[in-house]
C-alpha atoms as a PDB file:
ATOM      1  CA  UNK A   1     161.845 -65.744 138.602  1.00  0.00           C
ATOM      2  CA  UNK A   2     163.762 -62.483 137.872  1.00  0.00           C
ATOM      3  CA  UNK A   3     162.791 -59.408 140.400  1.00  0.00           C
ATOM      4  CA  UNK A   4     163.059 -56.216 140.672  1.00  0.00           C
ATOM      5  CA  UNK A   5     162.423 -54.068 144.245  1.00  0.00           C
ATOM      6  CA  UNK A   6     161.984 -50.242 143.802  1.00  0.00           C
ATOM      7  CA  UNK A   7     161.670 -49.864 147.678  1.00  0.00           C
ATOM      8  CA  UNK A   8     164.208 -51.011 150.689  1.00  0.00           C
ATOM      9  CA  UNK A   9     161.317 -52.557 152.625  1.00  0.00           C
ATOM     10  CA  UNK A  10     160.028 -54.499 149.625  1.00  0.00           C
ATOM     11  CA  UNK A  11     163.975 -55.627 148.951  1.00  0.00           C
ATOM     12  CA  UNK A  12     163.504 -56.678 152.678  1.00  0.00           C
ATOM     13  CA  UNK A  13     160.409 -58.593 152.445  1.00  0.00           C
ATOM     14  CA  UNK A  14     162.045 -60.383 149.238  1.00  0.00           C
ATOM     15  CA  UNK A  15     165.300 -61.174 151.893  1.00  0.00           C
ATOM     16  CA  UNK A  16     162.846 -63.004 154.380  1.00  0.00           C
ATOM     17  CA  UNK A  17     160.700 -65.235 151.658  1.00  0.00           C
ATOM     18  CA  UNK A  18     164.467 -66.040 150.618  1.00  0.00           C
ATOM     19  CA  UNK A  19     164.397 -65.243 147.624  1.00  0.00           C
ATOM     20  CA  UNK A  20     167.445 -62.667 147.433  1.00  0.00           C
ATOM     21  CA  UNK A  21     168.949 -64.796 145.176  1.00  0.00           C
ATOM     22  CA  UNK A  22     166.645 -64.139 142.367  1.00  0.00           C
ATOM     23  CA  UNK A  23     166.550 -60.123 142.736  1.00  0.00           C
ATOM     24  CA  UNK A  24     168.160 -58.629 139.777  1.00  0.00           C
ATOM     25  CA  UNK A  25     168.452 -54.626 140.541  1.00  0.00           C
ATOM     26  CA  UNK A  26     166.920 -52.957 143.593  1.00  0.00           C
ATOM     27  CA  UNK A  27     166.961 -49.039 144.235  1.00  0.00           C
ATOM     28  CA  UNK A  28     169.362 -46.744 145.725  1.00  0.00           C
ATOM     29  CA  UNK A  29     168.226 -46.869 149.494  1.00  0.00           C
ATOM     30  CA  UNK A  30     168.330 -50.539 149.714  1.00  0.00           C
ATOM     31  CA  UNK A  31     170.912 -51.613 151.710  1.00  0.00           C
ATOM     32  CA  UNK A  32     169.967 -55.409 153.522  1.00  0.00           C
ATOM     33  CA  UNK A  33     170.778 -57.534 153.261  1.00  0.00           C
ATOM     34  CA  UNK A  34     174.221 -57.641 152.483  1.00  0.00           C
ATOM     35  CA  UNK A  35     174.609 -59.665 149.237  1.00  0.00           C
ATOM     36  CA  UNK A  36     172.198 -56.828 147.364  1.00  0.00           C
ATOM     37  CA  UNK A  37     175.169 -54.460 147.428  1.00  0.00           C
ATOM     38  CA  UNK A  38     176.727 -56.580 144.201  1.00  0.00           C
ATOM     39  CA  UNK A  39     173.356 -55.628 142.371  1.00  0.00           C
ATOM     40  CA  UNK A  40     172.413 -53.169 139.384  1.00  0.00           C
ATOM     41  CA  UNK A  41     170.935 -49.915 140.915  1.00  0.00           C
ATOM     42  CA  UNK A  42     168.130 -48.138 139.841  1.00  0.00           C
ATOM     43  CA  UNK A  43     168.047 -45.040 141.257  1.00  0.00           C
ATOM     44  CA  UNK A  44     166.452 -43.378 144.229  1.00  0.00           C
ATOM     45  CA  UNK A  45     162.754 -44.665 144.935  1.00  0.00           C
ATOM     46  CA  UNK A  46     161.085 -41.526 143.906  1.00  0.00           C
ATOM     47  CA  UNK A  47     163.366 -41.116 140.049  1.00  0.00           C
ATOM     48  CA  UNK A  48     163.843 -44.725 139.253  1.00  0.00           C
ATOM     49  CA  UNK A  49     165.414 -45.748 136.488  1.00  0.00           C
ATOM     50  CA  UNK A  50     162.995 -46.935 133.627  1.00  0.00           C
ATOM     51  CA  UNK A  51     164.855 -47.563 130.722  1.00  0.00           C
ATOM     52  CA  UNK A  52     167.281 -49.869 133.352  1.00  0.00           C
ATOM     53  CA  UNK A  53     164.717 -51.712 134.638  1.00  0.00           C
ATOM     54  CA  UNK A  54     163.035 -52.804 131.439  1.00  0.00           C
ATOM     55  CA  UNK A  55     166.777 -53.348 129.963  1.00  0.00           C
ATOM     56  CA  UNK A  56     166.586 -56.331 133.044  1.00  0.00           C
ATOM     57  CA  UNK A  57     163.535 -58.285 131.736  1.00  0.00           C
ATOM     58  CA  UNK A  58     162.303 -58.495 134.998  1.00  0.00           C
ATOM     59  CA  UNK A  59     159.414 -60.986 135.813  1.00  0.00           C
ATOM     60  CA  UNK A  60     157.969 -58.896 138.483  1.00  0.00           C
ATOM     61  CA  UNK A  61     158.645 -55.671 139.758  1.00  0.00           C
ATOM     62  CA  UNK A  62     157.972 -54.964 143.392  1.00  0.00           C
ATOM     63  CA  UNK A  63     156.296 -51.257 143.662  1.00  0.00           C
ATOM     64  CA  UNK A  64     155.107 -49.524 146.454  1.00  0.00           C
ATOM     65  CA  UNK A  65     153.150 -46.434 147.164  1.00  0.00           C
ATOM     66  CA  UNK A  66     154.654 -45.749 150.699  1.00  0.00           C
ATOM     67  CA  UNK A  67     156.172 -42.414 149.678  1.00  0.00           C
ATOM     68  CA  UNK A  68     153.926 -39.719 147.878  1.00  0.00           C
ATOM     69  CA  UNK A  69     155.409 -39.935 144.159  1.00  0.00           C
ATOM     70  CA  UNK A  70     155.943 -42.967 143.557  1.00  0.00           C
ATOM     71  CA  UNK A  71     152.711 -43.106 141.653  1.00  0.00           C
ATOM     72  CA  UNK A  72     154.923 -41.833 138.537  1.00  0.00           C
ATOM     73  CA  UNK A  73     156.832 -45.332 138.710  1.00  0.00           C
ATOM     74  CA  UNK A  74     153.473 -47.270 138.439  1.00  0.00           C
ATOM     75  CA  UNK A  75     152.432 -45.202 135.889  1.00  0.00           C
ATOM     76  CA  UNK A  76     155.941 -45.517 133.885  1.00  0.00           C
ATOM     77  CA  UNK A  77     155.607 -49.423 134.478  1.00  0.00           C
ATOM     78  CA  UNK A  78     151.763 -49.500 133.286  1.00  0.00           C
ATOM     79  CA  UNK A  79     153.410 -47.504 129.950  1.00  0.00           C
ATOM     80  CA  UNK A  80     155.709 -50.130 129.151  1.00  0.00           C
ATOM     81  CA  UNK A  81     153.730 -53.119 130.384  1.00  0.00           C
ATOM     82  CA  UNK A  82     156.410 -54.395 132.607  1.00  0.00           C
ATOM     83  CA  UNK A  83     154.858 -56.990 134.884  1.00  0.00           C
ATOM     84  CA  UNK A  84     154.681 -55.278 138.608  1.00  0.00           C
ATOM     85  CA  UNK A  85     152.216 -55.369 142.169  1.00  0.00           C
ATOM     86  CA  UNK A  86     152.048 -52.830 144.398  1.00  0.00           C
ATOM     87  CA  UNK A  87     153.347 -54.064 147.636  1.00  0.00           C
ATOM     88  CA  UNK A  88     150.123 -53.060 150.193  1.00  0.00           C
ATOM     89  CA  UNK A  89     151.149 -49.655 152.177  1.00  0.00           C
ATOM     90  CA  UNK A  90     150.795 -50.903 156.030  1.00  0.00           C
ATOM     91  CA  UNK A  91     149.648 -48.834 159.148  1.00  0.00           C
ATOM     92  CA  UNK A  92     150.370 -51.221 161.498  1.00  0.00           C
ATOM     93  CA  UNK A  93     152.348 -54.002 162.777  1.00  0.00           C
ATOM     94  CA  UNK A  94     150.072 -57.042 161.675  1.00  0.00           C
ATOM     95  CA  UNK A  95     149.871 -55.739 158.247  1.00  0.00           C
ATOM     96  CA  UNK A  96     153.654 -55.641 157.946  1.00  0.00           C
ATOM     97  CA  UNK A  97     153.085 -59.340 158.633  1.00  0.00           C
ATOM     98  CA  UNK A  98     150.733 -59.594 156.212  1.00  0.00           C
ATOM     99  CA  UNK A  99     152.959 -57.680 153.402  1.00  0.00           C
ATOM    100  CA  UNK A 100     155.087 -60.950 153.460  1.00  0.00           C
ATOM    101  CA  UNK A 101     151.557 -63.136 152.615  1.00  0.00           C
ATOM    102  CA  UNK A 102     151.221 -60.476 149.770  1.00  0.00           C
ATOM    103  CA  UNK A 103     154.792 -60.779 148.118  1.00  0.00           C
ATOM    104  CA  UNK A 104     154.499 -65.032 148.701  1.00  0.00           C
ATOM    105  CA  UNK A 105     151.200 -64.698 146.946  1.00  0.00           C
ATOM    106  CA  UNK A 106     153.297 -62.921 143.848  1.00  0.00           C
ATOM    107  CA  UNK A 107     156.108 -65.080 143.883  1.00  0.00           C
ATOM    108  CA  UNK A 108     154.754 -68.600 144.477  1.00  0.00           C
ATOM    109  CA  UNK A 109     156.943 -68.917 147.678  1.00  0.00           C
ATOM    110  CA  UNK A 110     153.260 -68.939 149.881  1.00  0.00           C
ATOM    111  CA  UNK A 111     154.818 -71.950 152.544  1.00  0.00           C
ATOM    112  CA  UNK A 112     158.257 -69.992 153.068  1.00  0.00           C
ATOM    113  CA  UNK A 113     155.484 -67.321 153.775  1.00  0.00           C
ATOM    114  CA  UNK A 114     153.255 -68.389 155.803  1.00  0.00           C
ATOM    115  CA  UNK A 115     155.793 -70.146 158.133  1.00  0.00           C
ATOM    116  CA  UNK A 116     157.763 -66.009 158.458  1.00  0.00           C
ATOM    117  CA  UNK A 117     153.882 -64.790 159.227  1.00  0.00           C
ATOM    118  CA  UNK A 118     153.339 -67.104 161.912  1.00  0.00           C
ATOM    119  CA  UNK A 119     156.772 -66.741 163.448  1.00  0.00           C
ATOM    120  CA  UNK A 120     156.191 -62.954 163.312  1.00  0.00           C
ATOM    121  CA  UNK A 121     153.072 -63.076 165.107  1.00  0.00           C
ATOM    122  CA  UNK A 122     154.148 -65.417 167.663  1.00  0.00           C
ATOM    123  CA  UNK A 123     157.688 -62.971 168.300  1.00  0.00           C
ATOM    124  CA  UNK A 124     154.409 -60.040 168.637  1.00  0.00           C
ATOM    125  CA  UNK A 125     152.665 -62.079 170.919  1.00  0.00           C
ATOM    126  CA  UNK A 126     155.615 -62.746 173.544  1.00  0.00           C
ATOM    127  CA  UNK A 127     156.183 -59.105 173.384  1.00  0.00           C
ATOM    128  CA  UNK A 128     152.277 -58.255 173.979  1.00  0.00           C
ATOM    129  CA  UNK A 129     152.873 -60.814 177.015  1.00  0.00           C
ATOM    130  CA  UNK A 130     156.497 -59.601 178.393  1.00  0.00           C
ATOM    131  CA  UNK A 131     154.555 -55.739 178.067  1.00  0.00           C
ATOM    132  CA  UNK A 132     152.160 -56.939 180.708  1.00  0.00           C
ATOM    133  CA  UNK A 133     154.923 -57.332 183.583  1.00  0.00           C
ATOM    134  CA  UNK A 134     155.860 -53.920 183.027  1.00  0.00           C
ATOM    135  CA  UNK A 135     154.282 -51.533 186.177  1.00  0.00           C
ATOM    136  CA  UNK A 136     155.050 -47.866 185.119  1.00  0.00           C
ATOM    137  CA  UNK A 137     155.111 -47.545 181.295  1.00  0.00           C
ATOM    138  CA  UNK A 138     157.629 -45.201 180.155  1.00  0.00           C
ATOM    139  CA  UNK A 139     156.966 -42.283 178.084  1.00  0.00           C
ATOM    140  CA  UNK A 140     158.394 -41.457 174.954  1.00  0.00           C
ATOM    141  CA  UNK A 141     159.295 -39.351 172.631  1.00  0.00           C
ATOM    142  CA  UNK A 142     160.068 -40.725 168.767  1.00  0.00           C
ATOM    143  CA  UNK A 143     161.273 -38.038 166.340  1.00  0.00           C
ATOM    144  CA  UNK A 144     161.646 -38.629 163.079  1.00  0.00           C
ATOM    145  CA  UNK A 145     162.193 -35.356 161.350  1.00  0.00           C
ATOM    146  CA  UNK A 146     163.579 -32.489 162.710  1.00  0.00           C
ATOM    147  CA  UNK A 147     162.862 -29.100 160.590  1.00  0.00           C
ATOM    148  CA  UNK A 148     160.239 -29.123 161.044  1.00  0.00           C
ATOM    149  CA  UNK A 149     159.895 -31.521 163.951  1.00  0.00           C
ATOM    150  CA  UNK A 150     157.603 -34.441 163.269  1.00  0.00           C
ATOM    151  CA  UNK A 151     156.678 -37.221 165.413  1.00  0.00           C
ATOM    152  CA  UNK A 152     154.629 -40.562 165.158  1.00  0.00           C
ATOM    153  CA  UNK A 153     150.600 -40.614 166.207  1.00  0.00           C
ATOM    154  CA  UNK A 154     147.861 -42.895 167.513  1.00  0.00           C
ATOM    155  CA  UNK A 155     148.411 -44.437 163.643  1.00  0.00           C
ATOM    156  CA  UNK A 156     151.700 -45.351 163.728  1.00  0.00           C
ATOM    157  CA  UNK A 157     153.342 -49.105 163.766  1.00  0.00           C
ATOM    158  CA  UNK A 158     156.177 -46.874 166.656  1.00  0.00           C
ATOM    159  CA  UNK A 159     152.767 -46.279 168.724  1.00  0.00           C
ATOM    160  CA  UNK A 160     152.213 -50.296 168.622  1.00  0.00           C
ATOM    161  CA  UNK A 161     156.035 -50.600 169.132  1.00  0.00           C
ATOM    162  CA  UNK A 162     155.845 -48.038 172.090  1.00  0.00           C
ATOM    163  CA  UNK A 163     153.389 -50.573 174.466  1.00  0.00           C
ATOM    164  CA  UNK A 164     154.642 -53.810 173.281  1.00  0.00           C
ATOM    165  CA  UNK A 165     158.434 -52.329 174.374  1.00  0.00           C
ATOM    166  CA  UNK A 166     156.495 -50.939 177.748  1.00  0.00           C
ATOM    167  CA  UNK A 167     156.224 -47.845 176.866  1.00  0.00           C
ATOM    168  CA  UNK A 168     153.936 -44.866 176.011  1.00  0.00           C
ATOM    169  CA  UNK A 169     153.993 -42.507 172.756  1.00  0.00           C
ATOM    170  CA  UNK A 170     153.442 -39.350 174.447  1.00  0.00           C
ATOM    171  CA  UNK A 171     151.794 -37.918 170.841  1.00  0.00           C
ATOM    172  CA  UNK A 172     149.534 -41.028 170.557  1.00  0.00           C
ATOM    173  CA  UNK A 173     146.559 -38.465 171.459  1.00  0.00           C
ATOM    174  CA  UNK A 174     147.012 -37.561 168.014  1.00  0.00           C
ATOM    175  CA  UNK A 175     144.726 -39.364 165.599  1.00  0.00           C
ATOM    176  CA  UNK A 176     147.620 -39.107 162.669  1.00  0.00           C
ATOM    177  CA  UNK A 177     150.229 -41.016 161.406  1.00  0.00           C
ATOM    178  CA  UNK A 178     152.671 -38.468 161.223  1.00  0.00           C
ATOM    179  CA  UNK A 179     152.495 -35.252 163.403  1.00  0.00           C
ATOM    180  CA  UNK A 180     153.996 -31.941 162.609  1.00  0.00           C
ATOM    181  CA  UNK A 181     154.742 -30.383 165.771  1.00  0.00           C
ATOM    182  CA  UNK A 182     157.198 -28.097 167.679  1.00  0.00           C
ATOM    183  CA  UNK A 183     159.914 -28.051 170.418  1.00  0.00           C
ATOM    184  CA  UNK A 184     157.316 -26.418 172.965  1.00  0.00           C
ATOM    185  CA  UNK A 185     155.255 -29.214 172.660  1.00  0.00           C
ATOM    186  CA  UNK A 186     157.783 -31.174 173.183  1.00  0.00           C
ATOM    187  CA  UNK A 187     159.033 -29.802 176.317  1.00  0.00           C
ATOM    188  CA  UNK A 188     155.453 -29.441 177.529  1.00  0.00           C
ATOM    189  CA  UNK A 189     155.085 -33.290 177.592  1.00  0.00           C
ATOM    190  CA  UNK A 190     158.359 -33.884 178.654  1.00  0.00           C
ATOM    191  CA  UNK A 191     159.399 -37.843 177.489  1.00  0.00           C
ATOM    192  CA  UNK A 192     160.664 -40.098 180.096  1.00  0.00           C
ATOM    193  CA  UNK A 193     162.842 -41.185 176.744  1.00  0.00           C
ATOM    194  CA  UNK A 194     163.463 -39.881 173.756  1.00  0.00           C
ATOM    195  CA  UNK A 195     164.518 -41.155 169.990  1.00  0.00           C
ATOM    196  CA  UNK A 196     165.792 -39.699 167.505  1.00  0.00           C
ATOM    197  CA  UNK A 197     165.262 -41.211 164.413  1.00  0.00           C
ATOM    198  CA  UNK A 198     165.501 -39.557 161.034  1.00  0.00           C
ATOM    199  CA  UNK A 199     163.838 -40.705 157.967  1.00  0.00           C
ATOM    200  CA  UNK A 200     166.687 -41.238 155.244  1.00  0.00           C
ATOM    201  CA  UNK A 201     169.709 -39.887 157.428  1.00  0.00           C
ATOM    202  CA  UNK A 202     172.030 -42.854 159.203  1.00  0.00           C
ATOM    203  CA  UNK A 203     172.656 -43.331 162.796  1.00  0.00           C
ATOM    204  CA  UNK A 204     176.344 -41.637 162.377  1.00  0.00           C
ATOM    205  CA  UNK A 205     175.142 -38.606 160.448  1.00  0.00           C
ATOM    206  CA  UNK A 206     172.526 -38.225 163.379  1.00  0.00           C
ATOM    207  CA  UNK A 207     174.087 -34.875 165.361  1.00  0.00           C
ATOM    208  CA  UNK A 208     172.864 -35.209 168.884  1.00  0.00           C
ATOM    209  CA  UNK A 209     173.892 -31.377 169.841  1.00  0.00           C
ATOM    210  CA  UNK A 210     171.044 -30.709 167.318  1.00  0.00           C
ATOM    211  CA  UNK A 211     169.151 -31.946 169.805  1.00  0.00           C
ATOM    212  CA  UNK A 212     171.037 -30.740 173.041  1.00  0.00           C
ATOM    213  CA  UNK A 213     171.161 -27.294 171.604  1.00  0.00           C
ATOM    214  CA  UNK A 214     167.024 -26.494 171.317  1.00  0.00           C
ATOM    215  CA  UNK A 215     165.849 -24.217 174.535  1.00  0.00           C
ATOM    216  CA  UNK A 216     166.362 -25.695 177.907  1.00  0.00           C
ATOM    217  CA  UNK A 217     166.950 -29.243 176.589  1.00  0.00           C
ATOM    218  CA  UNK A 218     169.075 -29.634 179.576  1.00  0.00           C
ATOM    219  CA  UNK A 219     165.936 -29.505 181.811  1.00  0.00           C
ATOM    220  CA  UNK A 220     164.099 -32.393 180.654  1.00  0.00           C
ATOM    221  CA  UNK A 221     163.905 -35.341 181.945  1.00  0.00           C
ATOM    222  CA  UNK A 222     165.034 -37.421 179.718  1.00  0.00           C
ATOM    223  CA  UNK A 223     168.433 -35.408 178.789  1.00  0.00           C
ATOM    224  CA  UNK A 224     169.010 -34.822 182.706  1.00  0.00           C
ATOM    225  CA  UNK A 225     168.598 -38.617 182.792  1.00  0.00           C
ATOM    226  CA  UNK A 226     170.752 -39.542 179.908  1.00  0.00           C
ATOM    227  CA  UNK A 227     168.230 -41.107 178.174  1.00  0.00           C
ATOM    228  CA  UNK A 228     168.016 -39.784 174.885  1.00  0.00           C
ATOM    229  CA  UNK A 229     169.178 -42.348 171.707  1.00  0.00           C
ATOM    230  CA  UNK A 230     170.106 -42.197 168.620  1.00  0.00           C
ATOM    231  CA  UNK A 231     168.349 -45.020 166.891  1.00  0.00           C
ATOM    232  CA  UNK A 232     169.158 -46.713 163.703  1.00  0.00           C
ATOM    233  CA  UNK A 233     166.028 -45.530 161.477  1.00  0.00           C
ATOM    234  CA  UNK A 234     165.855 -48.385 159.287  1.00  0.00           C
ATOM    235  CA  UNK A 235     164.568 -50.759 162.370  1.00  0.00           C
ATOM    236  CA  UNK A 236     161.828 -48.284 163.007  1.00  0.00           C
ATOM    237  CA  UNK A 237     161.061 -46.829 160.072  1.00  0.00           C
ATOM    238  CA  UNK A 238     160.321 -48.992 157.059  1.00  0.00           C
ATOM    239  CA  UNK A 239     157.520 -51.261 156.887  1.00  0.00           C
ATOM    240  CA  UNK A 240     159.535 -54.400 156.625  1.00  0.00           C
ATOM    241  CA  UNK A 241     159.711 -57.647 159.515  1.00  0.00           C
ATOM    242  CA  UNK A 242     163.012 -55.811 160.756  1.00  0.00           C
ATOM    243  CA  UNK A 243     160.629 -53.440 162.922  1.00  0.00           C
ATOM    244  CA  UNK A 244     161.010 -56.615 165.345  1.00  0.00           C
ATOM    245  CA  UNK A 245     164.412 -55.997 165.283  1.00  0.00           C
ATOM    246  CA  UNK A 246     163.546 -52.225 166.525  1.00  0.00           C
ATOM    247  CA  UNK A 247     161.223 -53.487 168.969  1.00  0.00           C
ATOM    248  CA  UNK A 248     163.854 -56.051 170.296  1.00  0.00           C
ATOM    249  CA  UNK A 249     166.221 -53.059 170.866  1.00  0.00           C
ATOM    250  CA  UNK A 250     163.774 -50.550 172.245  1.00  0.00           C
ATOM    251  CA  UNK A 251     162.157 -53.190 174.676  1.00  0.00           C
ATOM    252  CA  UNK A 252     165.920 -53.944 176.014  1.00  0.00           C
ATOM    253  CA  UNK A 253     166.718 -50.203 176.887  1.00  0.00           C
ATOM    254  CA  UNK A 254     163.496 -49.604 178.683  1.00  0.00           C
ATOM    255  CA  UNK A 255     162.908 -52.447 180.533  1.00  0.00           C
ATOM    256  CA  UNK A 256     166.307 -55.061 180.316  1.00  0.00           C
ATOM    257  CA  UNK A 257     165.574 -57.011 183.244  1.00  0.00           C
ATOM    258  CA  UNK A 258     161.886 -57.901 181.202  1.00  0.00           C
ATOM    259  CA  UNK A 259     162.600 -57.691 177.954  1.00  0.00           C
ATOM    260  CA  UNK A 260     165.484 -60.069 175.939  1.00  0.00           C
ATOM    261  CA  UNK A 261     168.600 -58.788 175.448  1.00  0.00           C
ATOM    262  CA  UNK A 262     169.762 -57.888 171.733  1.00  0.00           C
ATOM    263  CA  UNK A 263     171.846 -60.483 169.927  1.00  0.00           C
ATOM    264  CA  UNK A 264     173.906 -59.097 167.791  1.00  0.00           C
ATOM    265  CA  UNK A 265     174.019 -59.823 164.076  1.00  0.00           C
ATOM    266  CA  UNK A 266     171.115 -62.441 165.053  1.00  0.00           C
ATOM    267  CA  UNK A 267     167.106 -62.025 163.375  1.00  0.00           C
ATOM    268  CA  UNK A 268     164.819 -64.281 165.199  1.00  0.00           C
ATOM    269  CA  UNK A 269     162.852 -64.542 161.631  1.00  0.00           C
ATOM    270  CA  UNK A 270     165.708 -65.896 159.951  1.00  0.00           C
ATOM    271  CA  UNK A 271     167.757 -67.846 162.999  1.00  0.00           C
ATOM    272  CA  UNK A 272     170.880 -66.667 161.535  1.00  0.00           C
ATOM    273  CA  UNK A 273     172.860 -62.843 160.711  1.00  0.00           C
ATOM    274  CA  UNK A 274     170.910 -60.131 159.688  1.00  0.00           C
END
């Protein structure tokens, strides 16, 4: 079966069915695993390609509507009756899980499926355990744009991610996904932790003095503490399994003598690199 993904979480999903292997072009922002680098590329997931992905003769193209836009590349795929699902946009944490059900479903790999679901639940459920042992949640801050600032709410997979870690969002009174908010705020509520994770930008383009230079940074808590990160925004930000891999790293800074440690190059999912 010849595929095509037109998102990075959707190339991700395809990675943990195993079914790499068979992808034939993926777009510009996909970049895991490693052996998609080799591949045809289609162009940034808002402005894909066309004309290359119907020169492919793909048997199914992987679409999503995660990003407002990217109803012009259903549309362009409905106008030249290439054969494509829409990868189910999730809120949360179990319906990541249940994106992988989804793309089995599509490419007749439902065992290798279902046996990634119930790991992924069971790796959710040891978290939602470990969370209990922790006494004094810590709050925290998750920022994932920053002009103008906007942070996760109530609706938000990084809210879930916050309490299974043993933590608190300290915008999960807002009933949104996203927030747009401001520094004042910020400082008002004044994170035990804070990270900084932009949408699109990676870790080593991610300026902390940005950060350290906003008005009296250097009186918050978590700056006086040295506890703001830099996080890498592809394990918190896409809806793809690797959000464990987030959670894994998040849970191990807050609370290391509860949580497991991070092993590196090593995906629970997959028992191997990643």
């Amino acid at each position: 079966m010849k595929l095509i993904s037109i998102c990075p979480s959707n190339t991700e999903l395809v990675a943990y069915l195993g079914l790499t292997s068979s992808l034939k072009g993926v777009d510009d922002f996909s970049d895991w695993p490693e052996a998609i680098q080799r591949l045809p590329r289609l162009g940034p997931d808002l402005n894909i390609d066309m004309d290359k992905v119907e020169q492919l003769q793909p048997d199914l193209v992987l679409a999503s509507l995660s990003v407002p836009g990217m109803e012009r590349n259903i549309e362009e795929l409905k106008k030249r009756n290439i054969p494509y699902i829409i990868v189910p946009n999730p809120k949360t944490l179990t319906e990541v899980g249940e994106s992988l059900l989804v793309v089995g479903e599509a490419t007749n790999t439902n065992e290798r499926a279902k046996l990634v679901y119930e790991k992924y639940n069971q790796l959710l459920e040891t978290y939602q355990s470990l969370s209990k042992q922790v006494e004094k949640p810590k709050t925290i801050y998750w920022e994932w744009w920053a002009k103008p600032i906007f942070t996760p709410g109530a609706t938000n997979w990084l809210t879930e991610i916050s309490e299974l870690a043993g933590g608190k969002n300290v915008f999960q009174d807002k009933a949104q996904a996203s927030v747009q908010t401001d520094w004042e705020e910020v400082k008002k509520r004044n994170p035990d932790v804070m990270c900084i994770i932009w949408v699109g930008v990676q870790t080593e383009k991610v300026n902390p003095k940005v950060i350290l230079k906003r008005p009296d940074s250097m009186q918050m808590e978590a700056i006086k503490n040295n506890q703001l990160y830099i996080l890498e925004e592809e394990l918190f930000c896409r809806p793809s399994p690797r959000l464990l891999l987030g959670l894994n790293k998040i849970a191990s800074i807050l609370h290391p003598a509860i949580f497991p440690p991070i092993i590196k190059n090593h995906d629970p999912l997959l028992g191997e690199g990643g």
